[in-house]
C-alpha atoms as a PDB file:
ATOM      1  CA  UNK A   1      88.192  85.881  91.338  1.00  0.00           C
ATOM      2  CA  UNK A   2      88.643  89.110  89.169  1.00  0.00           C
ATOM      3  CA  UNK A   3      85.367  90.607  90.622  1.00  0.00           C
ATOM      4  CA  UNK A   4      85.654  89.147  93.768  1.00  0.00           C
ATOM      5  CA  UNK A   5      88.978  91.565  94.031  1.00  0.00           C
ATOM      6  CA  UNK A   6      87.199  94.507  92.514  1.00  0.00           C
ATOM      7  CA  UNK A   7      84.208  94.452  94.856  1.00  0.00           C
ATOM      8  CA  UNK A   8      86.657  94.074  97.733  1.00  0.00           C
ATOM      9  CA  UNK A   9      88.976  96.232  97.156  1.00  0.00           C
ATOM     10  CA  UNK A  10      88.166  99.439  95.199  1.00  0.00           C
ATOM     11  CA  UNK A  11      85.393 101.565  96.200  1.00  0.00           C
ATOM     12  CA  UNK A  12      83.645 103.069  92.423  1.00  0.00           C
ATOM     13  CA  UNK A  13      86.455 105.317  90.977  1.00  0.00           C
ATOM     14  CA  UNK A  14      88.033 106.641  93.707  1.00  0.00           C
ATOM     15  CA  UNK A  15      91.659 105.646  95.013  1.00  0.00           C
ATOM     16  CA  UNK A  16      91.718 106.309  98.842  1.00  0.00           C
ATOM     17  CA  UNK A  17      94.875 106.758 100.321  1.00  0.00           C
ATOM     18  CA  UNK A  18      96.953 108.515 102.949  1.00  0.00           C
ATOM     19  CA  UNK A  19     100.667 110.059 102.232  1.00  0.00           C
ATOM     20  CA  UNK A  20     103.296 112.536 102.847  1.00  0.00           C
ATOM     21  CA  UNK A  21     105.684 114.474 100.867  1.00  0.00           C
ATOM     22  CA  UNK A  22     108.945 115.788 102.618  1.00  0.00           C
ATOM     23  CA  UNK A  23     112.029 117.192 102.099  1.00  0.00           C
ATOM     24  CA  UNK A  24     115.372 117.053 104.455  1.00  0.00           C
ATOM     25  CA  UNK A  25     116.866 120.622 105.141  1.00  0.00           C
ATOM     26  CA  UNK A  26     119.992 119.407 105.883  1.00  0.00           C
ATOM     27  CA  UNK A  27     121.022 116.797 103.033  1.00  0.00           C
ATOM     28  CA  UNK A  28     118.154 117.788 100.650  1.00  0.00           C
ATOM     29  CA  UNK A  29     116.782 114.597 100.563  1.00  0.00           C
ATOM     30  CA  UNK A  30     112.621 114.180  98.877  1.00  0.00           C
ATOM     31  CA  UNK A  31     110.501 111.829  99.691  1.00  0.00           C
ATOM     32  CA  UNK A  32     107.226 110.185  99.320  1.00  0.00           C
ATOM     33  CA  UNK A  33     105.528 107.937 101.732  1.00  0.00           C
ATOM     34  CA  UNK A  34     102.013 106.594 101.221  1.00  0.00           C
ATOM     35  CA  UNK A  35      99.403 103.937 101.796  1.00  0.00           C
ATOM     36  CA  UNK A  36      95.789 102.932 100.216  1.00  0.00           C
ATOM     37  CA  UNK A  37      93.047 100.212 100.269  1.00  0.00           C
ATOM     38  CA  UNK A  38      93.895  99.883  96.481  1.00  0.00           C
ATOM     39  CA  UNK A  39      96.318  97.695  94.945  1.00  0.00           C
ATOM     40  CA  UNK A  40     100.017  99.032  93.851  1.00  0.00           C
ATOM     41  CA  UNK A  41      99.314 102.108  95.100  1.00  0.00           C
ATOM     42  CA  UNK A  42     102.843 102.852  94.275  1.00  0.00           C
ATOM     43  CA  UNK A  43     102.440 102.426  90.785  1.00  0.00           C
ATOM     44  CA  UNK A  44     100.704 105.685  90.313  1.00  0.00           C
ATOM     45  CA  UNK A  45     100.186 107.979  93.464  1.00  0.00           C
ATOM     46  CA  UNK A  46     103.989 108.769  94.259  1.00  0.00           C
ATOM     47  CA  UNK A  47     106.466 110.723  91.916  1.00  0.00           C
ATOM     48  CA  UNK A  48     109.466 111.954  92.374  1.00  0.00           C
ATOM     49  CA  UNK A  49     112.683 113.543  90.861  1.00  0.00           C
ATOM     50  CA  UNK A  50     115.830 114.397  92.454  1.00  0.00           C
ATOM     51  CA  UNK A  51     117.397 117.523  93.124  1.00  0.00           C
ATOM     52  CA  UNK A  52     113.463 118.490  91.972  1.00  0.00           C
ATOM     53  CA  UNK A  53     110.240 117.702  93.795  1.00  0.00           C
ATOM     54  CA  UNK A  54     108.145 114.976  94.858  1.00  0.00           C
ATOM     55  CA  UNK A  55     104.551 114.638  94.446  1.00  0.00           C
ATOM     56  CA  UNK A  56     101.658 112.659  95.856  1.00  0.00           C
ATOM     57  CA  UNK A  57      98.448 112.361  93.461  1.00  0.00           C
ATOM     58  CA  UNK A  58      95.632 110.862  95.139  1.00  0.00           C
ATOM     59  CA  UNK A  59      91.814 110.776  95.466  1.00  0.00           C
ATOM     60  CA  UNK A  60      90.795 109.843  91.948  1.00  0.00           C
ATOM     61  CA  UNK A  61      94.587 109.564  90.513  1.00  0.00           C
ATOM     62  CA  UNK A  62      95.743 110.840  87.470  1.00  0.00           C
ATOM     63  CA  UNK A  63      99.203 109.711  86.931  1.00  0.00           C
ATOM     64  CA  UNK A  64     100.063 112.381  84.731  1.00  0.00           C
ATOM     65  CA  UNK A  65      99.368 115.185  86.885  1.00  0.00           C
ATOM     66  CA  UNK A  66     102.943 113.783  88.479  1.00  0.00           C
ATOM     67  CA  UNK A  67     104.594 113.593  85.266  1.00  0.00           C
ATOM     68  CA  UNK A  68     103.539 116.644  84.341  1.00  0.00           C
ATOM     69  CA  UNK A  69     104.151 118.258  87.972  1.00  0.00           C
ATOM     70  CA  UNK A  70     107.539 117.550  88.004  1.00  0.00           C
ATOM     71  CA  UNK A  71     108.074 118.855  84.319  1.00  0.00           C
ATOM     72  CA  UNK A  72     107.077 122.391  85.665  1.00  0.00           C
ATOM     73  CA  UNK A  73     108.808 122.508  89.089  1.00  0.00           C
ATOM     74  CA  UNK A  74     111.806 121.620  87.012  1.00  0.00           C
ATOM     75  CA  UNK A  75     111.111 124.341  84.807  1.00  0.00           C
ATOM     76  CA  UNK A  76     111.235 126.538  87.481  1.00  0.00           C
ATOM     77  CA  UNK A  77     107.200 126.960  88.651  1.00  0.00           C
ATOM     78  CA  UNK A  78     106.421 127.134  92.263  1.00  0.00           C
ATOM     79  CA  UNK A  79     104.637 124.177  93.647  1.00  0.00           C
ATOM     80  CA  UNK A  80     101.553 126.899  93.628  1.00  0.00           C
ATOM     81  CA  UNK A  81     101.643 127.932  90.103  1.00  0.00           C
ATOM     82  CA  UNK A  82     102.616 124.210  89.114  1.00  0.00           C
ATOM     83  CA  UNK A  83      99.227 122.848  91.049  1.00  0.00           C
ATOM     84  CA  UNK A  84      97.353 125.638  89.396  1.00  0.00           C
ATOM     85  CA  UNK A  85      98.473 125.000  85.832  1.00  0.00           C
ATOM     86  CA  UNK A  86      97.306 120.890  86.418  1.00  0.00           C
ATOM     87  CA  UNK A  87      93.833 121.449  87.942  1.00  0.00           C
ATOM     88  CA  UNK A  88      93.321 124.861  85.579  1.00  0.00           C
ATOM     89  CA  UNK A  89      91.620 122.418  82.696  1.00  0.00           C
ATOM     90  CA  UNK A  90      90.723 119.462  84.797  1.00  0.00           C
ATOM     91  CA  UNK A  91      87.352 118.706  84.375  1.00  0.00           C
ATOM     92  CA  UNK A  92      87.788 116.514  87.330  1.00  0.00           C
ATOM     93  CA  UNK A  93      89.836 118.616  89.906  1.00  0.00           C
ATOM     94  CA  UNK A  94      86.961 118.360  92.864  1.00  0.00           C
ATOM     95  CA  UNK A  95      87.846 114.375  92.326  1.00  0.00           C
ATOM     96  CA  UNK A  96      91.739 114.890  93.148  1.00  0.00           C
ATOM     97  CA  UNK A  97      94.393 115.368  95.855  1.00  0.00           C
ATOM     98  CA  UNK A  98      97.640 116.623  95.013  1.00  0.00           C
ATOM     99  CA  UNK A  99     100.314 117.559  97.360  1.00  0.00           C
ATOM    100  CA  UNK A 100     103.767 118.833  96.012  1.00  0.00           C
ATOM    101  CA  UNK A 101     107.369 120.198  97.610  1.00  0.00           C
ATOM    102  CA  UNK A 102     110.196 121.322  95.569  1.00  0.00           C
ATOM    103  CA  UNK A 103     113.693 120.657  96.035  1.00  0.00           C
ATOM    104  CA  UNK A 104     113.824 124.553  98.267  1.00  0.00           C
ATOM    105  CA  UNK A 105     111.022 123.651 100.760  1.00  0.00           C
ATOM    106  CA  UNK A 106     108.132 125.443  99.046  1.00  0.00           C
ATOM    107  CA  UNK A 107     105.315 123.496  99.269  1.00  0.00           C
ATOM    108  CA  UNK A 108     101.699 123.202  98.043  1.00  0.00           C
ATOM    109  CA  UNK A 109      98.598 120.814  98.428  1.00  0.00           C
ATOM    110  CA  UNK A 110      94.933 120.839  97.315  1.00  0.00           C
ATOM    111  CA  UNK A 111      91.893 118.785  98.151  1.00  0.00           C
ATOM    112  CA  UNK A 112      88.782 118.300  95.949  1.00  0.00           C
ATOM    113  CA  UNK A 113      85.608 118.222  97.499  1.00  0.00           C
ATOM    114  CA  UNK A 114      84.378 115.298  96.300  1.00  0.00           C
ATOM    115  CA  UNK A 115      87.030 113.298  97.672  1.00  0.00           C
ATOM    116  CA  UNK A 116      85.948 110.530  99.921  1.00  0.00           C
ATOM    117  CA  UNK A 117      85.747 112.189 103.699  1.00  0.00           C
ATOM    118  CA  UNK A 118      87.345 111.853 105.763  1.00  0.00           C
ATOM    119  CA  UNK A 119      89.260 114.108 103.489  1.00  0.00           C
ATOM    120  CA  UNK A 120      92.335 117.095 104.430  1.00  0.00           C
ATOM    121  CA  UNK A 121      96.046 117.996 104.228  1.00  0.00           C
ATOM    122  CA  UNK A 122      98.343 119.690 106.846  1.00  0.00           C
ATOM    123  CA  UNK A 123     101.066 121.822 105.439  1.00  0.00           C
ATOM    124  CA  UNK A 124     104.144 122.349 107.490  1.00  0.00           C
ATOM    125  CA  UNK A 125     107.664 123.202 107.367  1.00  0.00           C
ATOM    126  CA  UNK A 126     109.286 120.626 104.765  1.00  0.00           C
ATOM    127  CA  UNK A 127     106.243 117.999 104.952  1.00  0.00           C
ATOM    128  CA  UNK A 128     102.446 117.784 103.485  1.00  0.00           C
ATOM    129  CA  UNK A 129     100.452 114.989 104.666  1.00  0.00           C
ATOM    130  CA  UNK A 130      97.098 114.462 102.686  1.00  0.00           C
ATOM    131  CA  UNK A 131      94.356 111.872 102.578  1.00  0.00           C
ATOM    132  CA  UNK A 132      90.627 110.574 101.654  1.00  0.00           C
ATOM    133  CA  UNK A 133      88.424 108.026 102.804  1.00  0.00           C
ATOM    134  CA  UNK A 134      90.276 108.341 106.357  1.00  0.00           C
ATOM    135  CA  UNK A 135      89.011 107.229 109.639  1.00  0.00           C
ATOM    136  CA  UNK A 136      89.454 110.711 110.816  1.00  0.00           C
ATOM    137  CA  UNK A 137      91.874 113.749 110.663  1.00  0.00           C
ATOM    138  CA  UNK A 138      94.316 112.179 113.647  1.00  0.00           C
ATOM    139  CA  UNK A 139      95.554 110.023 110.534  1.00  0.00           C
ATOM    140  CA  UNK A 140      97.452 113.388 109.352  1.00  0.00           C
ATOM    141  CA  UNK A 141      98.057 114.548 113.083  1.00  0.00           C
ATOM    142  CA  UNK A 142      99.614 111.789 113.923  1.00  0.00           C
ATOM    143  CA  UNK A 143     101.968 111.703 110.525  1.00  0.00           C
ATOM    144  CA  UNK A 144     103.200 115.306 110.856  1.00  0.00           C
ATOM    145  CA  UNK A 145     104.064 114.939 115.191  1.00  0.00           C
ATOM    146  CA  UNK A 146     105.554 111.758 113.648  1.00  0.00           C
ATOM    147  CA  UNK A 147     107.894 113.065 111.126  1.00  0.00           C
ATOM    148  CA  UNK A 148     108.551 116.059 113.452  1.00  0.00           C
ATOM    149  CA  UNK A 149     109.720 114.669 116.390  1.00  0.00           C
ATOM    150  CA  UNK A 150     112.011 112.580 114.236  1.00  0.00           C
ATOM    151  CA  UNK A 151     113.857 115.363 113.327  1.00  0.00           C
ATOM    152  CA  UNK A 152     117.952 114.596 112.656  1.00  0.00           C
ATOM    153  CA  UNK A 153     117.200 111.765 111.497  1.00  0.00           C
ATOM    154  CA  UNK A 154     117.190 110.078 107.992  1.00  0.00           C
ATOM    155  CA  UNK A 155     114.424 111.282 105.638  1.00  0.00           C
ATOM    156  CA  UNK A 156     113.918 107.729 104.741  1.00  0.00           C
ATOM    157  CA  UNK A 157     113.176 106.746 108.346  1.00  0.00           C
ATOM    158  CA  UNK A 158     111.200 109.755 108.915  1.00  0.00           C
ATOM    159  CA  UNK A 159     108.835 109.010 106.128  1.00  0.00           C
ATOM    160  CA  UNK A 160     108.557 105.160 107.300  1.00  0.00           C
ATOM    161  CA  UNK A 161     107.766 106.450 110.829  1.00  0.00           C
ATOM    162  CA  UNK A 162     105.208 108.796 109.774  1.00  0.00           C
ATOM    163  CA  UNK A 163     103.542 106.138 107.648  1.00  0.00           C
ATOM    164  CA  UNK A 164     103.364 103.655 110.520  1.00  0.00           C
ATOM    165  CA  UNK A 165     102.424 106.664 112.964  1.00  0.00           C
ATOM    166  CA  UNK A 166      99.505 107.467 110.352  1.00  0.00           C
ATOM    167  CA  UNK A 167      98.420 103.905 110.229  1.00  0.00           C
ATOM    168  CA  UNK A 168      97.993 103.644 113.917  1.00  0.00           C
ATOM    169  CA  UNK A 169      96.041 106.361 113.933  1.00  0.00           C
ATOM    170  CA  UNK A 170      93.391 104.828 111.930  1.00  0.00           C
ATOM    171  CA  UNK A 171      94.540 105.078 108.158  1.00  0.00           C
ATOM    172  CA  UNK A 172      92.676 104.445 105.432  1.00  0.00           C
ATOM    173  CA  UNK A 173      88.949 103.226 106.551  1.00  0.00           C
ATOM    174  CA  UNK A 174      88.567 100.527 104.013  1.00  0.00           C
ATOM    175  CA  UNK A 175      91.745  99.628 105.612  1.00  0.00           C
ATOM    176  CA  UNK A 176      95.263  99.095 103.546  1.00  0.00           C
ATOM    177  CA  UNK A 177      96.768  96.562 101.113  1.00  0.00           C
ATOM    178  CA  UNK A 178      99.438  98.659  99.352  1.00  0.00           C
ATOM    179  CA  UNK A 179     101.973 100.721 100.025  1.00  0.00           C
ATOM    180  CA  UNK A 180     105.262 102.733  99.009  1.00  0.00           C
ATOM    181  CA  UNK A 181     108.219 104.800  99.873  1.00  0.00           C
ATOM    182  CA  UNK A 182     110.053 106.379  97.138  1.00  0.00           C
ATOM    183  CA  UNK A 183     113.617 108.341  98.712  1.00  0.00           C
ATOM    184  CA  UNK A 184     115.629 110.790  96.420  1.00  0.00           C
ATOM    185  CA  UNK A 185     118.991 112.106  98.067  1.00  0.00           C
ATOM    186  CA  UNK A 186     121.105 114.877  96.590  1.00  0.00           C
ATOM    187  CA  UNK A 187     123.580 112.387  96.308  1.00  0.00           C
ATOM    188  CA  UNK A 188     122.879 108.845  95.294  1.00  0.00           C
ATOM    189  CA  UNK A 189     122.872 106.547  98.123  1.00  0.00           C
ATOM    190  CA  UNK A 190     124.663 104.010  95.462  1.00  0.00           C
ATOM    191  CA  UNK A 191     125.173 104.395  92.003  1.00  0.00           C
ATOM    192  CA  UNK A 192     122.895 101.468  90.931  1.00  0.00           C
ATOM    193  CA  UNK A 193     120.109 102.596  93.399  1.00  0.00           C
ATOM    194  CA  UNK A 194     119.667 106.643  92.766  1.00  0.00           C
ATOM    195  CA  UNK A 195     116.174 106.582  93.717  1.00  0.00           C
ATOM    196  CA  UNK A 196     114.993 104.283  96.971  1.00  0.00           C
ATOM    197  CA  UNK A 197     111.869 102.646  95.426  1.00  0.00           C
ATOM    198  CA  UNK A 198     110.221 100.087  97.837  1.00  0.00           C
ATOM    199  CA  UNK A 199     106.652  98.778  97.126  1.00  0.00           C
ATOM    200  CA  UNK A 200     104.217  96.353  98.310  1.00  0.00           C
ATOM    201  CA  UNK A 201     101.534  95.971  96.046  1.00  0.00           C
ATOM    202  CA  UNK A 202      99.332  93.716  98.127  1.00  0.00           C
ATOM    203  CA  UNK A 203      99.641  92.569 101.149  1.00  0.00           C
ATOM    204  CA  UNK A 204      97.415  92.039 104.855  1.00  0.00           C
ATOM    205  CA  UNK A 205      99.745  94.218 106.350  1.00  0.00           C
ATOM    206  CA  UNK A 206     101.318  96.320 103.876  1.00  0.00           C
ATOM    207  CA  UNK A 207     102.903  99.038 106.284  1.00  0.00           C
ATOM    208  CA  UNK A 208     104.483  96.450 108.455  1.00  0.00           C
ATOM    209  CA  UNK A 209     105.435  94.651 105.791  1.00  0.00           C
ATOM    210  CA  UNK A 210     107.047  98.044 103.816  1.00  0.00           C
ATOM    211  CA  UNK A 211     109.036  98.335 107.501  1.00  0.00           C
ATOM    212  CA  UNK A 212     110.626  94.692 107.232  1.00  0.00           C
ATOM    213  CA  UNK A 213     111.549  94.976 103.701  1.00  0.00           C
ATOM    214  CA  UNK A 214     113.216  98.589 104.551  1.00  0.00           C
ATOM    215  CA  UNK A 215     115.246  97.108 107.040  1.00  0.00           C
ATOM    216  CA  UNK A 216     116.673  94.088 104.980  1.00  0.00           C
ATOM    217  CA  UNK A 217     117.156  96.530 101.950  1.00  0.00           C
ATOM    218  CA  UNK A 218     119.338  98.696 104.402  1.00  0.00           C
ATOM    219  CA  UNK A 219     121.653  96.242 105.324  1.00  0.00           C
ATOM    220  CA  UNK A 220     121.872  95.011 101.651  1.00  0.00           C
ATOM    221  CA  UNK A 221     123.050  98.436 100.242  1.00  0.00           C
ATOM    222  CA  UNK A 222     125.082  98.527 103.567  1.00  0.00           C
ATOM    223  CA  UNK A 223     123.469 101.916 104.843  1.00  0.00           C
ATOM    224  CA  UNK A 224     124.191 102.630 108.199  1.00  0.00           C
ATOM    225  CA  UNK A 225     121.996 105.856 109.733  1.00  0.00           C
END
């Protein structure tokens, strides 16, 4: 069974996915969105820190380029200088895909070129949608007209519609059996939930599935947007 899962669902080293990172202008709200072929792809591609920045790192993942992303935008580097200090001695930058926003909008995002293709990001005004191994570049069209004609609304909903926009448009080519939104307001949503933190490690239909599961987990914390 073990290498009936590997063969089927990751492709040699590489962790395709597609994501966003956001920020809300108006409550100052970050976010993460994302989705991947690969299992629990929310254990390691989105990281985020409130009242900070939020990160997506894809492609081939290291997990402690986020760590270690957040420790310098919280020290005060731009999401530039903070992307240029992790790939600076990575001997495997051309195999990564980072995309970072800080707490003030600024926002930075870099693609290796030995990604899996389809490969790109879009950077706009408080969002960065990146992915590899994509049916095409409409997967990141679609996200950004998605999160931008959703604007008013909760960041939280505007990830989840981008997502769901993005996997429409084709996502992931290997197609998708993961995926996460991580929410960070200004202000705690509820003191024992700082951080909105949904996952779905595997499933057919993770997206749809990510949908239901932020719907019930609305009206359990009693949020009404």
């Amino acid at each position: 069974m073990e290498m009936k899962l590997r063969s089927k669902y990751f492709c040699g080293k590489e962790v395709s996915t597609f994501s966003m990172v956001a920020r809300c202008p108006k409550t100052f709200a970050l976010g993460v969105c994302v989705s991947s072929a690969s299992l629990a792809v929310g254990s390691v591609v989105p990281h985020i820190e409130p009242n900070v920045g939020a990160l997506a790192v894809q492609g081939y993942t290291n997990y402690f380029h986020g760590v270690n992303g957040l420790k310098l935008i919280g020290s005060g580097f731009s999401p530039e200088d903070a992307l240029k200090r992790l790939l600076s001695s990575d001997a495997l930058r051309e195999m990564r895909q980072i995309s970072i926003i800080d707490a003030s909008g600024r926002g930075a995002a870099f693609t290796g070129r030995e990604t899996l293709e389809w490969r790109g990001h879009i950077i706009r005004k408080d969002c960065i949608a990146a992915g590899n191994a994509l049916t095409s570049g409409k997967v990141l069209e679609a996200m950004v007209e998605a999160f931008e004609e959703s604007d008013g609304e909760w960041l939280a909903e505007r990830l989840m519609k981008a997502l769901e926009a993005g996997h429409r448009a084709g996502g992931d080519r290997r197609g998708t059996y993961s995926a996460a939104l991580l929410v960070a307001e200004r202000e705690p949503i509820h003191e024992s939930r700082p951080i909105i933190n949904l996952r779905v490690d595997y499933h057919d239909e993770p997206v749809k599935e990510l949908r239901r599961i932020f719907e019930v987990y609305k009206v359990w914390l009693h949020i009404v947007r």
